[in-house]
Protein backbone atom coordinates (compact mmCIF):
# COMPACT_ATOMS: atom_id res chain seq x y z
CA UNK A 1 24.88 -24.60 -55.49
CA UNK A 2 27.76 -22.72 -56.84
CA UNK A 3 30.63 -22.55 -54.41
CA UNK A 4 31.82 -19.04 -53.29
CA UNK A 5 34.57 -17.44 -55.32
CA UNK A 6 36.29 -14.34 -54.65
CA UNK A 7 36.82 -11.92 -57.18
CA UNK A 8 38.83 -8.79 -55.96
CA UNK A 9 38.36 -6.58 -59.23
CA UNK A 10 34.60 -7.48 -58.96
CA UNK A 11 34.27 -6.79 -55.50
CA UNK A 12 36.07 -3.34 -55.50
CA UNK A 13 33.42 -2.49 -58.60
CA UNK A 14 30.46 -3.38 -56.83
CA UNK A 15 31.58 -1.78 -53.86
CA UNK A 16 28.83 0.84 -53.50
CA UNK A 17 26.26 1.70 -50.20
CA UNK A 18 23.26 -0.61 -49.93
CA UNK A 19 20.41 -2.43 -48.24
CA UNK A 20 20.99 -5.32 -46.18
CA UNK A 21 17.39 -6.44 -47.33
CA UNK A 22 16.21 -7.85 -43.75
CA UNK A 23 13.06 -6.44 -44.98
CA UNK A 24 11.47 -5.11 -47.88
CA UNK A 25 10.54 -1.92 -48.50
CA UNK A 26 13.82 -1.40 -45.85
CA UNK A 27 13.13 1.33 -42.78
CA UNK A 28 13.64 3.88 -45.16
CA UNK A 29 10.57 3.86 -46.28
CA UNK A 30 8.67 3.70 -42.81
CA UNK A 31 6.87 6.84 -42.71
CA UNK A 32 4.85 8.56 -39.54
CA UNK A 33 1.32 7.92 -41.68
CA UNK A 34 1.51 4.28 -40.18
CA UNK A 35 -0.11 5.04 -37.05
CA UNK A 36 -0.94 2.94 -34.56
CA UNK A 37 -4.86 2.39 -35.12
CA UNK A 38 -3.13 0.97 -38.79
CA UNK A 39 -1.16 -1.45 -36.70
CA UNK A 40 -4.19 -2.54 -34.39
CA UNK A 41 -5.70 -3.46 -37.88
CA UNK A 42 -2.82 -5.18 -39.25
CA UNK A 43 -2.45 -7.00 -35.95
CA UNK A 44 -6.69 -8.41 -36.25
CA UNK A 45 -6.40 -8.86 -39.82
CA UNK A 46 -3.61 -11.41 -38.95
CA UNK A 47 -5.39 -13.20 -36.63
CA UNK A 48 -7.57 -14.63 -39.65
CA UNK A 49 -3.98 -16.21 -41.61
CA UNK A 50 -3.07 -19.01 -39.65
CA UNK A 51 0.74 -17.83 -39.00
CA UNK A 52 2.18 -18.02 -36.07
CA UNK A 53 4.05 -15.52 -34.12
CA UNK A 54 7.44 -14.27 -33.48
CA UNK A 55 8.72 -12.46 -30.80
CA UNK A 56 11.18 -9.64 -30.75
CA UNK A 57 12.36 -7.99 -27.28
CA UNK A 58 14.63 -5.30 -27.06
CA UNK A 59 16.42 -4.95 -23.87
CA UNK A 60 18.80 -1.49 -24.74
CA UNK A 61 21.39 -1.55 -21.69
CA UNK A 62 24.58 -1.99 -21.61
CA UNK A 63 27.79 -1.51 -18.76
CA UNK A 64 30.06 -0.06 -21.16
CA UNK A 65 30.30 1.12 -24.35
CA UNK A 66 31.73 -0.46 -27.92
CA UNK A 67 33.43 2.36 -29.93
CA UNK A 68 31.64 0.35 -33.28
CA UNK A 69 28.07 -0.24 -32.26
CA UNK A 70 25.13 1.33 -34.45
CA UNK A 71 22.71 -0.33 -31.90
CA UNK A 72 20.35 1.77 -29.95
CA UNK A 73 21.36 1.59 -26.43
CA UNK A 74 21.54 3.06 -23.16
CA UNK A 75 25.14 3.29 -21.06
CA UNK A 76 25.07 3.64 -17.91
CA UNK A 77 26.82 1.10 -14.78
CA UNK A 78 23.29 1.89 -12.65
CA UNK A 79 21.32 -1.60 -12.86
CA UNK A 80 18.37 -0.17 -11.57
CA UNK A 81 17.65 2.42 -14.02
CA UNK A 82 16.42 -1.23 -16.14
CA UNK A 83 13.40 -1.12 -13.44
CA UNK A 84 10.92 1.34 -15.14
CA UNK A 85 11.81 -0.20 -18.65
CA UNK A 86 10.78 -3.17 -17.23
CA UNK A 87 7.59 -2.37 -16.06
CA UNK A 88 6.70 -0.19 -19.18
CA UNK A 89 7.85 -3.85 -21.44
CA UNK A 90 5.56 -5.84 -18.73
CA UNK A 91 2.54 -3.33 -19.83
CA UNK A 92 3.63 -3.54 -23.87
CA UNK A 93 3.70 -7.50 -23.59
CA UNK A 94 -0.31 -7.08 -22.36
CA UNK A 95 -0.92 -4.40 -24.73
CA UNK A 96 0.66 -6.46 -27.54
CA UNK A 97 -0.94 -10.12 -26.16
CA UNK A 98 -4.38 -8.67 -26.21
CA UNK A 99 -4.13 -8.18 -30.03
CA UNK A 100 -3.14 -11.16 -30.98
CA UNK A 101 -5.55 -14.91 -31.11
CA UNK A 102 -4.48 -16.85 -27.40
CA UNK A 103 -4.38 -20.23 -30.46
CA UNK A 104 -1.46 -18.63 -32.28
CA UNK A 105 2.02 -20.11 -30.89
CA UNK A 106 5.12 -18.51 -30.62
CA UNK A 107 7.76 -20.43 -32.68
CA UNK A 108 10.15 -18.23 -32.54
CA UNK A 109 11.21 -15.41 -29.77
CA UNK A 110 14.70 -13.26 -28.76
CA UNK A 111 15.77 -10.90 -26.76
CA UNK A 112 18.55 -8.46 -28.64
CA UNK A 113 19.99 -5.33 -27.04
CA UNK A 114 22.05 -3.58 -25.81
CA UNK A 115 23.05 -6.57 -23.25
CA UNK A 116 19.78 -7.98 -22.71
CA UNK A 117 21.53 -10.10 -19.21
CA UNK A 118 22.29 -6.65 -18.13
CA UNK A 119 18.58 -6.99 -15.94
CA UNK A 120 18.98 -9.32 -12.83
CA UNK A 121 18.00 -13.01 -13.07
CA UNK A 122 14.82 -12.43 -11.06
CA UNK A 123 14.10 -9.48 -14.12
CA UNK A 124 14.91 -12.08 -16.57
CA UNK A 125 12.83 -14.76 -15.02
CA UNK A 126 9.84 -12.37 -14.47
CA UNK A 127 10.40 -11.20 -18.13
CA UNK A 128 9.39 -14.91 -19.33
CA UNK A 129 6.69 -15.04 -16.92
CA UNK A 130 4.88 -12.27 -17.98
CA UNK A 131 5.66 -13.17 -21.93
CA UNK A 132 4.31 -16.80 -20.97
CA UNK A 133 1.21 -15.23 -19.66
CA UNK A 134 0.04 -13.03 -22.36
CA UNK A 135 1.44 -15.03 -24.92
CA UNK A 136 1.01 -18.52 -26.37
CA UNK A 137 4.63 -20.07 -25.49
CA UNK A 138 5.83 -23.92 -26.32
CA UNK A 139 6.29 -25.79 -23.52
CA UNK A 140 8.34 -28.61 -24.85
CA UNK A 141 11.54 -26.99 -25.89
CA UNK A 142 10.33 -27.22 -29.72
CA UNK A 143 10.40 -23.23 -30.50
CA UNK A 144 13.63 -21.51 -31.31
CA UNK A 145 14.09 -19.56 -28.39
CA UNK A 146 17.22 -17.09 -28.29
CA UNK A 147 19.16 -14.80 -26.93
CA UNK A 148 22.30 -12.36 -27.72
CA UNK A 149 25.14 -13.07 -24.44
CA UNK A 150 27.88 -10.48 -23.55
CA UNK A 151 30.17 -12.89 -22.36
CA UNK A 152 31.58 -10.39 -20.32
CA UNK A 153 28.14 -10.23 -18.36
CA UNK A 154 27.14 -13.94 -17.55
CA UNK A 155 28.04 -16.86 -15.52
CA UNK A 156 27.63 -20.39 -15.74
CA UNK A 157 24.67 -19.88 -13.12
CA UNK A 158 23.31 -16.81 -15.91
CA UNK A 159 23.09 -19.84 -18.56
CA UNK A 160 21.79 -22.21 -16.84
CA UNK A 161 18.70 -19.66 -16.01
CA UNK A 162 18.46 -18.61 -19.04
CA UNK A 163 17.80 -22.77 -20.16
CA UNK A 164 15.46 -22.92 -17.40
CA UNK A 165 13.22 -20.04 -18.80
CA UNK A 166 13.33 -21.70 -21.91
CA UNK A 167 16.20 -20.20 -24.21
CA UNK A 168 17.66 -23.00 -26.37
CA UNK A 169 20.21 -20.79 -28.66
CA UNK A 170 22.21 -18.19 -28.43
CA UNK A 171 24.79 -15.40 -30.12
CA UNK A 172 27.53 -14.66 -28.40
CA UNK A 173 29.71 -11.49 -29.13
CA UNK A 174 33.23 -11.79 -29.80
CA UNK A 175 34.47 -9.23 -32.16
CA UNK A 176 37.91 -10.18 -32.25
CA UNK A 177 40.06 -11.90 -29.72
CA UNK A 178 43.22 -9.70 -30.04
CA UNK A 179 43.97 -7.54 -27.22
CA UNK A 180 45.28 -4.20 -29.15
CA UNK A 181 41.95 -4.59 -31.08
CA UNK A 182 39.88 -4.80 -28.38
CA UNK A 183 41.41 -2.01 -26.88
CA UNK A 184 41.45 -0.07 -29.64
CA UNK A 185 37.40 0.07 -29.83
CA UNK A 186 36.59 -0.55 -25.44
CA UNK A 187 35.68 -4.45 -25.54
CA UNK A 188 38.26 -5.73 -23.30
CA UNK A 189 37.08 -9.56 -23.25
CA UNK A 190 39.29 -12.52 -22.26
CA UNK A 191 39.44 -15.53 -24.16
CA UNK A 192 38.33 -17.25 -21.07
CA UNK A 193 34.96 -15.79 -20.69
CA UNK A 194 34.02 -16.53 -24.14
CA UNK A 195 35.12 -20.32 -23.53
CA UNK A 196 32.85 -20.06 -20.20
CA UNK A 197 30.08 -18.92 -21.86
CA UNK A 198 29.95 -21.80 -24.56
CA UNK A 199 30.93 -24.37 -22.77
CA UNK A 200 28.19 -23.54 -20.13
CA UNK A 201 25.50 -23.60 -22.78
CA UNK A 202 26.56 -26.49 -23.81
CA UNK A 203 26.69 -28.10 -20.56
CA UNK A 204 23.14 -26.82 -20.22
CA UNK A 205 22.15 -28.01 -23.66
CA UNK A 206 21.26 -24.85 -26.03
CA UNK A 207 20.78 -26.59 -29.47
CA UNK A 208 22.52 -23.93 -31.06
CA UNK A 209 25.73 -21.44 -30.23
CA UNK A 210 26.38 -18.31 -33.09
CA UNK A 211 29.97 -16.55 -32.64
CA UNK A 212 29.91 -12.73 -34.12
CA UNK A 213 33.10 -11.62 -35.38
CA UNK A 214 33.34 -8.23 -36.85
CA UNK A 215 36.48 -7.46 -39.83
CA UNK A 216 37.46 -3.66 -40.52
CA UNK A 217 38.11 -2.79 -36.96
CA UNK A 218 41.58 -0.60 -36.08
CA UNK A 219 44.45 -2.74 -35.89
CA UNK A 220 43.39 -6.12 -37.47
CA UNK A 221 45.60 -7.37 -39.60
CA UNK A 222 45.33 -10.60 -41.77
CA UNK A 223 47.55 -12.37 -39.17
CA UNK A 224 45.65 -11.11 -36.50
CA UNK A 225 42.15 -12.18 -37.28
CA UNK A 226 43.72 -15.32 -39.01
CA UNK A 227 44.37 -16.18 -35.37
CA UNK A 228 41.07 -15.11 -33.96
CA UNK A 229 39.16 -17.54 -36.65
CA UNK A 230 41.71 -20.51 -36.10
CA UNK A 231 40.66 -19.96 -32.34
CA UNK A 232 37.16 -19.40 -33.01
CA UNK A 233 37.28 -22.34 -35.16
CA UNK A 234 38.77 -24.47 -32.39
CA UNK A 235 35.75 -23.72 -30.29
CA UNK A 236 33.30 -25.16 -33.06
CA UNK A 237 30.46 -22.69 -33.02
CA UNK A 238 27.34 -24.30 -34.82
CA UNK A 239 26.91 -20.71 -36.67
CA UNK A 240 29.63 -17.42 -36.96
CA UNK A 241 28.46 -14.09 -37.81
CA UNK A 242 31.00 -12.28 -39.92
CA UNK A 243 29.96 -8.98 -40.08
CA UNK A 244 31.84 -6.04 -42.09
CA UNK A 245 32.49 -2.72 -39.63
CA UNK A 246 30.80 0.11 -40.79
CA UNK A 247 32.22 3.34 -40.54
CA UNK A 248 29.96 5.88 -40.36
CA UNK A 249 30.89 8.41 -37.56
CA UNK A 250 28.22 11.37 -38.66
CA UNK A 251 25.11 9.15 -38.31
CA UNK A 252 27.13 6.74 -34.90
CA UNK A 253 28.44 9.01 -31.86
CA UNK A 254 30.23 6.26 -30.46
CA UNK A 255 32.17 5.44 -33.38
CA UNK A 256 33.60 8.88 -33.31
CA UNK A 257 36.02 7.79 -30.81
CA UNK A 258 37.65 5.52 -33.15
CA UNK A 259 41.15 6.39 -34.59
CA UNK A 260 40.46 6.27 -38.07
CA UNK A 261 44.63 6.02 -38.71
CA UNK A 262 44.49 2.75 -36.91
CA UNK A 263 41.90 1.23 -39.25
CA UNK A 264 42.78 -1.44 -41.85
CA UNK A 265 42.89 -0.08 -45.52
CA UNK A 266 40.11 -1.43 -47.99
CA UNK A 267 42.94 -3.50 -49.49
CA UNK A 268 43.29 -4.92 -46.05
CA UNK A 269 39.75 -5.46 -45.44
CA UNK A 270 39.51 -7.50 -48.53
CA UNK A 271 42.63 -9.29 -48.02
CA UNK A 272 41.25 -10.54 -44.53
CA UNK A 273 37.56 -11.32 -45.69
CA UNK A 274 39.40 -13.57 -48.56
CA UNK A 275 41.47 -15.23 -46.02
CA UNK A 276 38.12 -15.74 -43.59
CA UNK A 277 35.82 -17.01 -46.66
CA UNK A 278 38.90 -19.52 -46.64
CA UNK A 279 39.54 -20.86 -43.37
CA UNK A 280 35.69 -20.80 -42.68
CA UNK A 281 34.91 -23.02 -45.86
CA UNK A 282 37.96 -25.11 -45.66
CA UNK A 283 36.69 -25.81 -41.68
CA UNK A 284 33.52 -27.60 -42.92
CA UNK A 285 31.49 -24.31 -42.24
CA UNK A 286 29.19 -23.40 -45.33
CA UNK A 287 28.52 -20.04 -46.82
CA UNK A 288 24.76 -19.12 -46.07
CA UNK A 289 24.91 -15.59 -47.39
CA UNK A 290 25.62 -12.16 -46.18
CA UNK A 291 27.76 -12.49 -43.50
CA UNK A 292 26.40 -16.00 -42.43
CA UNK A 293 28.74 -19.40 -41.98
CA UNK A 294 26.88 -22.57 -40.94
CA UNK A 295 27.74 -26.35 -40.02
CA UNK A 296 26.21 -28.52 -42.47
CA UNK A 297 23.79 -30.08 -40.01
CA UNK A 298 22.50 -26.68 -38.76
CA UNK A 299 19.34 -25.57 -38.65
CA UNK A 300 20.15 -22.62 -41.88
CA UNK A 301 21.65 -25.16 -43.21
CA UNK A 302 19.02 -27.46 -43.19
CA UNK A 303 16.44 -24.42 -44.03
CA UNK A 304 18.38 -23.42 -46.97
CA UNK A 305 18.71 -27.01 -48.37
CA UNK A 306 14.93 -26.92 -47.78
CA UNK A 307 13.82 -23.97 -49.72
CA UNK A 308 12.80 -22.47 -46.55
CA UNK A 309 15.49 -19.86 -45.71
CA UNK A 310 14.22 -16.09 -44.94
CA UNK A 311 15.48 -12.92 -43.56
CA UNK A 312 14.26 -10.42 -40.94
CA UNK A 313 15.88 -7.65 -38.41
CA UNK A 314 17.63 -10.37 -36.86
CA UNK A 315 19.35 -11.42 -40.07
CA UNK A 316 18.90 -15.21 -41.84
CA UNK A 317 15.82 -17.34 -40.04
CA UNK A 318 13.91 -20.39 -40.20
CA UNK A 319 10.38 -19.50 -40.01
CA UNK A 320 8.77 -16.98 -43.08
CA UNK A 321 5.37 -17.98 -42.02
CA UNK A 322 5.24 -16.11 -38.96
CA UNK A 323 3.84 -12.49 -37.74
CA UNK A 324 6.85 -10.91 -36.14
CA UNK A 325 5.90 -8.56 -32.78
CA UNK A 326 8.18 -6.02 -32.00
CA UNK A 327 8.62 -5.01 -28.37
CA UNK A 328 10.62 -2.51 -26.24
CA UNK A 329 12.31 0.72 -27.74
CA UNK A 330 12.89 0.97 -31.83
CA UNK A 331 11.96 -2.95 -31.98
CA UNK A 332 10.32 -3.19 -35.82
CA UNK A 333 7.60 -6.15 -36.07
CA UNK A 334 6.16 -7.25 -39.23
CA UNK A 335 2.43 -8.02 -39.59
CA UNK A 336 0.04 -8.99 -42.01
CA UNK A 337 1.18 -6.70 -44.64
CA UNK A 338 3.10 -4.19 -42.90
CA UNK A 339 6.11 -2.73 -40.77
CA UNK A 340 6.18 -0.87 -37.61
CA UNK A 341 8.50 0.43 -35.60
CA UNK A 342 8.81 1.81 -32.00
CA UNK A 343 9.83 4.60 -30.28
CA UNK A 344 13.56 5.35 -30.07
CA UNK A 345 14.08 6.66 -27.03
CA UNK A 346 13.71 6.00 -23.14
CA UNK A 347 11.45 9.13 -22.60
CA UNK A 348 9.06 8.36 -24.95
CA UNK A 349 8.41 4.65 -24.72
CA UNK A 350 7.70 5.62 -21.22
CA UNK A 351 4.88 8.52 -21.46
CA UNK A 352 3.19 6.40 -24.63
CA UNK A 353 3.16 2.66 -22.64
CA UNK A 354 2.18 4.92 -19.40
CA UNK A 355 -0.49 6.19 -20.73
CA UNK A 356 -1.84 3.10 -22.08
CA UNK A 357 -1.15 3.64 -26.04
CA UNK A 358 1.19 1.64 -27.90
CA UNK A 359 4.46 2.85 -28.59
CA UNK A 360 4.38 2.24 -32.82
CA UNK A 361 5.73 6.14 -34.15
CA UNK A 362 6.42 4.69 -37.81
CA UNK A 363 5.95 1.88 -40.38
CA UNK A 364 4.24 1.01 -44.04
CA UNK A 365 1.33 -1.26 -45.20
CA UNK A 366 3.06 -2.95 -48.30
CA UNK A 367 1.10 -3.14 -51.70
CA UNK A 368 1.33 -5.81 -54.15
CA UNK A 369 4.25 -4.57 -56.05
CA UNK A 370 6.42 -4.74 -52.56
CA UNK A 371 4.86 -8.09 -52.00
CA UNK A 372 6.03 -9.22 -55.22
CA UNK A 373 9.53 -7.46 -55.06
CA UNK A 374 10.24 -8.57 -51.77
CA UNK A 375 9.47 -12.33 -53.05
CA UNK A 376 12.25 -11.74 -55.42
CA UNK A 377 14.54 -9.96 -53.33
CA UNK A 378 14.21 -12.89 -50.83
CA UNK A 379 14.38 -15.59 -52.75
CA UNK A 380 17.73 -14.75 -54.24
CA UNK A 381 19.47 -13.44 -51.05
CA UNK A 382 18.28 -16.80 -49.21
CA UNK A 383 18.65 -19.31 -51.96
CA UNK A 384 20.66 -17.34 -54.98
CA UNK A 385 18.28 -18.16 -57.65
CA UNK A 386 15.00 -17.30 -59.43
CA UNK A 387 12.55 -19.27 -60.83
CA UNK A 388 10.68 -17.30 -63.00
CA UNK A 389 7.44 -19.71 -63.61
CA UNK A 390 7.38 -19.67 -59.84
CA UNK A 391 7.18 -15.78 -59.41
CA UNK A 392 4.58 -15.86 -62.74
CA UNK A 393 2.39 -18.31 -60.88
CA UNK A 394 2.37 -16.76 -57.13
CA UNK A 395 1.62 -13.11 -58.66
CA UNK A 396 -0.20 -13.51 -61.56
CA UNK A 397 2.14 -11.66 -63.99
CA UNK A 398 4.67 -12.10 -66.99
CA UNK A 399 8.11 -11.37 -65.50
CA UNK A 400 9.68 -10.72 -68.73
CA UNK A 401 7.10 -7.88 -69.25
CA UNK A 402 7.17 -6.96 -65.36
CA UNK A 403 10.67 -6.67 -65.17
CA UNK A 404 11.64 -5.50 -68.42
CA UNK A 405 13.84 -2.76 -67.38
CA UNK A 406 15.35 -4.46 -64.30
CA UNK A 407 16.69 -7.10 -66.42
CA UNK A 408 18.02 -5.20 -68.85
CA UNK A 409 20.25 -3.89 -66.50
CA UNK A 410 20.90 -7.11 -65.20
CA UNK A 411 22.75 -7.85 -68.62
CA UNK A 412 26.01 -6.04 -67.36
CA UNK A 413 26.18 -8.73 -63.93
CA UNK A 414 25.63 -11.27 -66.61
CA UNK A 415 28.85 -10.15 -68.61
CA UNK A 416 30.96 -9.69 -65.71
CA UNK A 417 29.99 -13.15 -64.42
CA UNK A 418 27.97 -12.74 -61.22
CA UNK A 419 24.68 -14.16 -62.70
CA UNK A 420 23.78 -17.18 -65.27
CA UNK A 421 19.93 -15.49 -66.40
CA UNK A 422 18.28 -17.35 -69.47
CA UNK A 423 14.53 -16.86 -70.22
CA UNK A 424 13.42 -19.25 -67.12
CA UNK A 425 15.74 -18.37 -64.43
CA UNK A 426 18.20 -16.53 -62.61
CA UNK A 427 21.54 -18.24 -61.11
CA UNK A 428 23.92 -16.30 -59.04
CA UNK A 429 27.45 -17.75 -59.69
CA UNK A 430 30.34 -18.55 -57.47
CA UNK A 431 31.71 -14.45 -58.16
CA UNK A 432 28.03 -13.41 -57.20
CA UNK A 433 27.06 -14.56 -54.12
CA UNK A 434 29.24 -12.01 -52.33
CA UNK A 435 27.62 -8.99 -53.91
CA UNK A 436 23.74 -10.60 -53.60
CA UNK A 437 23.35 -7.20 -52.37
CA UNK A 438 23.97 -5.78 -55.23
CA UNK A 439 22.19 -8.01 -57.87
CA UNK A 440 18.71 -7.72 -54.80
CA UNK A 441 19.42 -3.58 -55.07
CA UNK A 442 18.02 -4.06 -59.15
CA UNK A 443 15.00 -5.02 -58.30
CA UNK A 444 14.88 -2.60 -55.09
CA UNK A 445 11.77 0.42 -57.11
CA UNK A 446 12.34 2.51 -53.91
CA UNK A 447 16.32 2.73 -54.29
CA UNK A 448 15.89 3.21 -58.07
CA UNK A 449 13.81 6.14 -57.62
CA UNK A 450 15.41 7.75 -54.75
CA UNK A 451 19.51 6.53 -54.86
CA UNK A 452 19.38 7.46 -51.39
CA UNK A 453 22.46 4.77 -50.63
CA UNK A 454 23.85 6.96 -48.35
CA UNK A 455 21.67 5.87 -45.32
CA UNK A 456 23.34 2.52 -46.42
CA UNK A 457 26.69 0.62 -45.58
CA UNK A 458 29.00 -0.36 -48.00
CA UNK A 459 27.96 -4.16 -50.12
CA UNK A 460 31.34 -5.60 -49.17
């Protein structure tokens, strides 16, 4: 595989608003026509495919509030207000169970917030209890089991509950380790209580430890975040998540209360993602896509090597095989051939789950063109390249004929150098794999009728 190049003159002309493509058609297209007697079908036609399950949890509270989040989440320093979500999630996770064949085991589960060790660790213990009941858990530490930490809100006692439940990996937020920056966007986080936080889990043996970093907040400089990698580096995550800040104040409240004047130009941004691509490679670390880094022996390492790499809502995965159950407010699941999506807010999770309903308010049943697009789409922003025998074969069509008009436009990526396309394959160069996003958004039929990239973030 082509080794990542960066190409500043490419990357400033592919800079436009896109997808992230952790699913196909994106939430765009969810529509309130998916109801939830459509999902109670999806759910028993799924039970007749073999696939296991995955399990998605969303646990929206947090102590304080991050001036750059886009997550859905509810502020407030009153621990107990968690109770009645609780006990609404406890009645979703029978609801949900009940759906789904008792045979079917969960290879994959998280719990993503918010600060999902915001709830006590009798809540968290209970949490797992009543997942374990109603659904069809491993037992022998073999499923990839994770959680995102607020180091700011655990303890080395936190981590070693959260192994005994049976969480083997986990994310940990960092941001940036500079104190101006930190100020600058209300994540005041020592240094210390990252290093606490890691070196508990390993102590406590979680087979796997992601860092997230974010570049484009106010402040950073190339120095800056030069020093916040070398540190980071120093720590030897097995994963980092180096995620570009996106700035979009109309659509995010909280980022309102940024100081735009303090934020790095786009000739800074790029000058520090260059310099990151760098350090990270040079480090051993390899590029996965996106925003991904890896150690060679990790598991999306090992999954990309294999062919086996996929994408969902919680970014690059393992599994593709699995039906992924969504749980908690605006948690999306994917089964059988469709997306749904929960309720967004506190209020209404509460009077749906109360009165015994589920709480799906949106989604889509995907036809066989999205099948086929998203096979495409996935296969080149996992593995950057495209057989085209393989696609012909799985979908009984002629892709030259099929996608006629997608790659003629493709010709123009081919002449600047981000692609290699002949009449078998597609290869994304060294120059491409930084703007996959773009080269994915060509085959994207719902953004080519509808150029509605302004619900997007910027590619790079």
């Amino acid at each position: 595989m082509a080794d990542i190049e960066f190409d500043t003159q490419l990357i400033k002309k592919y800079d436009i608003a896109g997808p992230r493509y952790t699913s196909y058609p994106t939430a765009v297209q969810f529509t309130p026509e998916f109801t939830e007697s459509d999902y109670r079908q999806q759910a028993a036609k799924s039970n007749h495919s073999g696939r296991d399950l995955s399990l998605y949890f969303h646990l929206p509270f947090c102590d304080t509030i991050c001036y750059y989040c886009a997550c859905n989440k509810v502020i407030t320093k009153d621990r107990s207000k968690a109770n009645p979500y609780l006990d609404m999630l406890h009645k979703e996770i029978a609801m949900q169970g009940a759906l789904f064949d008792s045979s079917r085991k969960v290879n994959q589960l998280h719990w993503g917030g918010g600060t999902p060790t915001f709830i006590s660790h009798e809540q968290m213990a209970e949490l797992m209890q009543v997942t374990r009941k109603h659904f069809n858990l491993h037992d022998d530490d073999s499923g990839e089991y994770s959680i995102e930490i607020d180091p700011r809100e655990v303890s080395r006692d936190s981590i070693k509950l959260l192994r005994d439940i049976g969480f083997n990996r986990m994310s940990l937020g960092v941001q940036d380790f500079d104190p101006a920056v930190q100020k600058a966007v209300n994540r005041i986080q020592s240094e210390e209580q990252t290093l606490t936080a890691l070196s508990s889990a390993r102590e406590f043996g979680f087979k796997s430890i992601s860092t997230d970093l974010i570049y484009g907040l106010p402040l950073q400089t190339e120095k800056s975040f030069a020093s916040t990698l070398h540190r980071i580096i120093d720590i030897s995550p097995d994963r980092i998540s180096l995620f570009n800040y996106a700035h979009m104040p109309t659509l995010f409240k909280p980022q309102r209360r940024i100081n735009e004047d303090e934020m790095p130009s786009a000739e800074i941004k790029l000058a520090i993602l260059k310099q990151s691509i760098e350090q990270l490679t040079s480090a051993g670390y390899v590029y996965i896509g996106m925003d991904h880094f890896a150690k060679p022996d990790d598991e999306l390492s090992i999954a990309q090597q294999q062919g086996k790499l996929y994408r969902n809502f919680q970014g690059y995965a393992t599994h593709a095989d699995c039906d992924l159950v969504g749980m908690g407010i605006t948690s999306i699941g994917t089964i059988d051939n469709s997306f749904a999506q929960n309720v967004k807010t506190l209020d209404e999770y509460q009077a749906l789950i109360g009165a015994g309903k589920l709480a799906v308010f949106r989604g889509v049943k995907i036809d066989q063109d999205d099948l086929l697009r998203r096979a495409v789409i996935m296969q080149l922003i996992c593995h950057f390249n495209l057989n085209f025998a393989d696609i012909e074969s799985r979908f009984s069509i002629d892709f030259d004929d099929y996608f006629s008009d997608e790659i003629k436009r493709l010709d123009v990526m081919c002449d600047d150098g981000l692609i290699e396309m002949n009449k078998q394959s597609i290869e994304v160069t060294g120059k491409g794999r930084l703007l996959i996003r773009n080269i994915c958004m060509i085959f994207d039929r719902y953004l080519n009728k509808a150029q509605n990239s302004q619900r997007f973030s910027k590619a790079i």
